[in-house]
C-alpha atoms as a PDB file:
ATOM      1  CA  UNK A   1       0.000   0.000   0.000  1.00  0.00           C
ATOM      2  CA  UNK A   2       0.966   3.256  -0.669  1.00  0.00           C
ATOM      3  CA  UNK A   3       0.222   5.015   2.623  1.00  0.00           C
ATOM      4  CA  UNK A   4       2.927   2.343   4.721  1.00  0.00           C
ATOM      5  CA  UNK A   5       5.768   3.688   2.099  1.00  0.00           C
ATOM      6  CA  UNK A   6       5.727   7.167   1.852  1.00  0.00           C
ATOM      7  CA  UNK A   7       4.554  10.643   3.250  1.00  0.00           C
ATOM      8  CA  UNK A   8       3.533  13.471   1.767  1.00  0.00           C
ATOM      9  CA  UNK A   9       5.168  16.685   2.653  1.00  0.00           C
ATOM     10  CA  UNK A  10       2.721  19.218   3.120  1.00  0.00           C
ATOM     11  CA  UNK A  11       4.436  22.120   0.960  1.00  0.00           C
ATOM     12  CA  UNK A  12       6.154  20.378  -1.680  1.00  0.00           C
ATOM     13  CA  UNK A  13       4.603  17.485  -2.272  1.00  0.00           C
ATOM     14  CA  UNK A  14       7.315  15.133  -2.143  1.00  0.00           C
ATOM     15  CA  UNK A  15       6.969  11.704  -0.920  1.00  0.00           C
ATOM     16  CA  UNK A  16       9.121  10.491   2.411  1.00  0.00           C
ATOM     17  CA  UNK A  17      10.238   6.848   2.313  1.00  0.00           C
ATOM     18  CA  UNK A  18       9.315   6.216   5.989  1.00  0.00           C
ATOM     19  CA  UNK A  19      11.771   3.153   6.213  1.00  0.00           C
ATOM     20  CA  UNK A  20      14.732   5.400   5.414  1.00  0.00           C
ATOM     21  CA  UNK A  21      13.685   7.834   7.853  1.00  0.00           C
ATOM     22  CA  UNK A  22      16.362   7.559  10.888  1.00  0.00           C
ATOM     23  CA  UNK A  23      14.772   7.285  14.891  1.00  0.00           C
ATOM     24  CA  UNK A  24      13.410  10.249  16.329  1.00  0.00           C
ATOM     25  CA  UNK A  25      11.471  13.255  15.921  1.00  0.00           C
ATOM     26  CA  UNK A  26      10.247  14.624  12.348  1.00  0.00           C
ATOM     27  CA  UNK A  27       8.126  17.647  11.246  1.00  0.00           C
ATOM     28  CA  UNK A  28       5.770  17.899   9.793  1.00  0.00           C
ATOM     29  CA  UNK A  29       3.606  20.757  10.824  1.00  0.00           C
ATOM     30  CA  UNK A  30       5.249  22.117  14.111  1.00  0.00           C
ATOM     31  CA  UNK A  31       3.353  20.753  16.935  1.00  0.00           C
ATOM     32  CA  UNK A  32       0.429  20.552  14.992  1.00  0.00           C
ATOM     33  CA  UNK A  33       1.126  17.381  13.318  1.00  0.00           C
ATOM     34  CA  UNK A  34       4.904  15.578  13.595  1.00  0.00           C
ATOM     35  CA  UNK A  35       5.950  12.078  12.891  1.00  0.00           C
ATOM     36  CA  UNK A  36       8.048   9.474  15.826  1.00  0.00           C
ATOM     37  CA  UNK A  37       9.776   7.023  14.384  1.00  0.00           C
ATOM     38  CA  UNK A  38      10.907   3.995  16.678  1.00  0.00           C
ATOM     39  CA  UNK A  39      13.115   1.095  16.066  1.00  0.00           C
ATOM     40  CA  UNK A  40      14.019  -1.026  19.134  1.00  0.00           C
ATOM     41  CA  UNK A  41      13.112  -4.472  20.878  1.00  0.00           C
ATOM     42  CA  UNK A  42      10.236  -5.329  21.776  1.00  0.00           C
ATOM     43  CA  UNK A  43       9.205  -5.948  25.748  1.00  0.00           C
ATOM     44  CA  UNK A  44       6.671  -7.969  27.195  1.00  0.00           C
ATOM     45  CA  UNK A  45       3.015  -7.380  28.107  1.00  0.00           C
ATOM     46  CA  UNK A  46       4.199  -7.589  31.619  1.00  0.00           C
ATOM     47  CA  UNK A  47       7.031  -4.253  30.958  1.00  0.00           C
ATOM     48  CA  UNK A  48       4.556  -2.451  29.011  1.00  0.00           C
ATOM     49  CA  UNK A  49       2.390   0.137  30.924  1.00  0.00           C
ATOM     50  CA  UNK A  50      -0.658   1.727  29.469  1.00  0.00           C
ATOM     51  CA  UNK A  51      -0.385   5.336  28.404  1.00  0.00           C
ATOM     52  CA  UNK A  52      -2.295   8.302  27.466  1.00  0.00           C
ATOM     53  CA  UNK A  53      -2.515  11.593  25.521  1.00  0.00           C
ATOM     54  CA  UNK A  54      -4.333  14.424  26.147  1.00  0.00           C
ATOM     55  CA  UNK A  55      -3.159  16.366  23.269  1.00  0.00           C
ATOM     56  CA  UNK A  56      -2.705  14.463  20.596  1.00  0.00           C
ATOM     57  CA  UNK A  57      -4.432  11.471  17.951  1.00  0.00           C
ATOM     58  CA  UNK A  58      -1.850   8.899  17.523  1.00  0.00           C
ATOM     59  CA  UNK A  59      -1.317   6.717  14.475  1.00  0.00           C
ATOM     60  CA  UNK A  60       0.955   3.654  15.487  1.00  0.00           C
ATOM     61  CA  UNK A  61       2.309   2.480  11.858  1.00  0.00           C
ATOM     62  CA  UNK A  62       4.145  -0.581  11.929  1.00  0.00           C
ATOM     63  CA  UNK A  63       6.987  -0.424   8.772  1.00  0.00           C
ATOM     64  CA  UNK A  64       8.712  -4.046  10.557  1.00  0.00           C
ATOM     65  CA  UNK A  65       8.105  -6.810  12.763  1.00  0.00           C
ATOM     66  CA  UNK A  66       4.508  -7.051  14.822  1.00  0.00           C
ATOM     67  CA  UNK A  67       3.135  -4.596  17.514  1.00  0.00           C
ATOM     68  CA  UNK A  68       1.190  -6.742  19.775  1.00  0.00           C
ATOM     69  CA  UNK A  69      -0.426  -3.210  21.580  1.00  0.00           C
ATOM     70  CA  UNK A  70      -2.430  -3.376  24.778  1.00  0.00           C
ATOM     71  CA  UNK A  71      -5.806  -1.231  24.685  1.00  0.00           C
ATOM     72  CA  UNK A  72      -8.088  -0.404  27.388  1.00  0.00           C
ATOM     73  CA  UNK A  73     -11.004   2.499  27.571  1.00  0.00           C
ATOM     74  CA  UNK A  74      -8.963   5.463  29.370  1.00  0.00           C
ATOM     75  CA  UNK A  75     -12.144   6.164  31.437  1.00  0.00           C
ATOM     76  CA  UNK A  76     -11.798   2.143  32.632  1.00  0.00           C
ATOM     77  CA  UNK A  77      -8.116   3.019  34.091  1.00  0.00           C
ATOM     78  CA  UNK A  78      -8.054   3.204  37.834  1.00  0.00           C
ATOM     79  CA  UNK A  79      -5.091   2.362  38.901  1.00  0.00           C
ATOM     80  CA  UNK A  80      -2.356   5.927  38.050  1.00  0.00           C
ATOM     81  CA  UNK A  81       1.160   4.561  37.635  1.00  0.00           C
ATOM     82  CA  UNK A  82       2.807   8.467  37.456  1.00  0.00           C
ATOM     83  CA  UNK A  83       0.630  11.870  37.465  1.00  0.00           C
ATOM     84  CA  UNK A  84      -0.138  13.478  34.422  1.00  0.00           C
ATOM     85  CA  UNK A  85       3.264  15.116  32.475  1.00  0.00           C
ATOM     86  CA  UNK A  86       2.255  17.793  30.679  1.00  0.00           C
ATOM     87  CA  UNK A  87       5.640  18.919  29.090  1.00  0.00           C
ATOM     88  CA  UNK A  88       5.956  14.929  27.254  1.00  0.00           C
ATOM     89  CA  UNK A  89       1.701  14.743  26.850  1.00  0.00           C
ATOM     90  CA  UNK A  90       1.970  11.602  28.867  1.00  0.00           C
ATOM     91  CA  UNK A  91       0.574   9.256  31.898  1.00  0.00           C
ATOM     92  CA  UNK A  92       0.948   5.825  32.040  1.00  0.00           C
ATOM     93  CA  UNK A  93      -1.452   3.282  34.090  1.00  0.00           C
ATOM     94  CA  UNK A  94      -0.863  -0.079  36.365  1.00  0.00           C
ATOM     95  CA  UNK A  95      -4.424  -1.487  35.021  1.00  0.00           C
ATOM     96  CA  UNK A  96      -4.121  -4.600  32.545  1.00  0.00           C
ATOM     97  CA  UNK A  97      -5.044  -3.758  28.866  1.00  0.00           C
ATOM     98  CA  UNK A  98      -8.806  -5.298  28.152  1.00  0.00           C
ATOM     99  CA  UNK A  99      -7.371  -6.292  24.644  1.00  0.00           C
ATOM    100  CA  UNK A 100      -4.567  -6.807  22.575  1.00  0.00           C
ATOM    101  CA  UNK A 101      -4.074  -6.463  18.711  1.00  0.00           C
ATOM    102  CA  UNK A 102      -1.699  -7.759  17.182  1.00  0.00           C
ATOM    103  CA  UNK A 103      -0.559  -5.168  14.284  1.00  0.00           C
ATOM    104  CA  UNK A 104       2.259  -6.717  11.388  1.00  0.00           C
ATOM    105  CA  UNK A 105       4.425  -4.725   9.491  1.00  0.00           C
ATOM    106  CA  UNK A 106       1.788  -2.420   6.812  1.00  0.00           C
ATOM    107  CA  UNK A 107      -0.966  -2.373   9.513  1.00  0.00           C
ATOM    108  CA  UNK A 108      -2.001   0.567  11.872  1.00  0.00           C
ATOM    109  CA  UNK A 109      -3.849   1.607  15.371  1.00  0.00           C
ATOM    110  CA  UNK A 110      -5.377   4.546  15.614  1.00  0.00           C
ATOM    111  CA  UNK A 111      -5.468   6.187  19.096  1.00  0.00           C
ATOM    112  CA  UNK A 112      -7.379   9.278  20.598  1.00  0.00           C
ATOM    113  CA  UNK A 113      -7.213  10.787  23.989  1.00  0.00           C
ATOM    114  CA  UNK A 114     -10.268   8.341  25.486  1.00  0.00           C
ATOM    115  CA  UNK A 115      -7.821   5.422  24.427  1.00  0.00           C
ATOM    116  CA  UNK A 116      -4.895   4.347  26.632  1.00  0.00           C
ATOM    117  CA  UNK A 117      -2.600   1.821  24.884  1.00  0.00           C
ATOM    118  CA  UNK A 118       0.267  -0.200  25.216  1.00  0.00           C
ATOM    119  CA  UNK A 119       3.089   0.058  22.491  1.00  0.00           C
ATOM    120  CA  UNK A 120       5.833  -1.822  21.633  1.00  0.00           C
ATOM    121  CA  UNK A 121       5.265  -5.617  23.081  1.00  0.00           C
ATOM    122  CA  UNK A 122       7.292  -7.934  20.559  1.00  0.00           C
ATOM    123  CA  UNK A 123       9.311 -11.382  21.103  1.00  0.00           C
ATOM    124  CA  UNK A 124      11.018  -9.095  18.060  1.00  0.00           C
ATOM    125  CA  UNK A 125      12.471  -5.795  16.503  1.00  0.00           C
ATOM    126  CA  UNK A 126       9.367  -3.479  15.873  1.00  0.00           C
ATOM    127  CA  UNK A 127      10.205  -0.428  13.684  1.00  0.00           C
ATOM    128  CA  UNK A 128       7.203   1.734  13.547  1.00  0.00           C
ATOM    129  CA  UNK A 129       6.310   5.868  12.487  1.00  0.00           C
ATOM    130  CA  UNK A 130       3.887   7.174  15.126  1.00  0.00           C
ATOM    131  CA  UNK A 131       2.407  10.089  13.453  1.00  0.00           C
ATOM    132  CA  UNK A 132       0.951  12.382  16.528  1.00  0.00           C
ATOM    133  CA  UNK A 133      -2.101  14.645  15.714  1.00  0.00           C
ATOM    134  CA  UNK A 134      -2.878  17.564  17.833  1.00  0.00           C
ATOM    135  CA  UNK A 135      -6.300  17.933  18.995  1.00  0.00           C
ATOM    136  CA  UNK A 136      -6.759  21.680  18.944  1.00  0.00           C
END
């Protein structure tokens, strides 16, 4: 599929091979809309911690290996692992996902503030693009 090779820059048109792209933060729009790019080992559902985002949509696109990410309703999470960090638009959770989906390389989540999720659980490498969407 087209849309798990390449993005579109906004100004120019040009297409971004996302596999060539190296770790880290990339621009897009500012804070308005910016691509994460990950490549790393997975962990286990046991390390992984739910998270959440107040201000911003995240699409988790896996580019290699699978993403088996935990998912639970946000209102559903009781149990506060750290306080809410404003400066990183993160809080993680101790409650246990109520699902997991495996995503393979080409496939996608799509996660909005009411959704707290846990990335990144592999036996494997994952590399993945996490494009992050602001809500205002």
């Amino acid at each position: 599929m087209h849309c798990t090779r390449c993005l579109r820059g906004r100004s120019t048109g040009a297409a971004t091979d996302l596999s060539a792209l190296p770790p880290g933060r990339h621009d897009i729009d500012g804070d308005r809309l910016f691509a994460l790019v990950e490549a790393c080992a997975g962990r286990t559902r046991k390390e992984a911690k739910l998270e959440c985002h107040r201000r911003y949509i995240d699409i988790q696109l896996v580019l290699e290996g699978v993403d088996e990410m935990g998912w639970r309703p946000l209102a559903d999470c009781i149990h506060p692992r750290t306080d809410y960090d404003v400066a990183r638009d993160i809080r993680f959770f101790d409650d246990a996902p109520a699902s997991w989906i495996a995503t393979p390389a080409g496939a996608f989540c799509l996660f909005f503030p009411d959704d707290a999720h846990a990335p990144l659980v592999s036996d494997g490498f994952i590399r993945k693009v996490v494009v992050k969407i602001a809500v205002q």
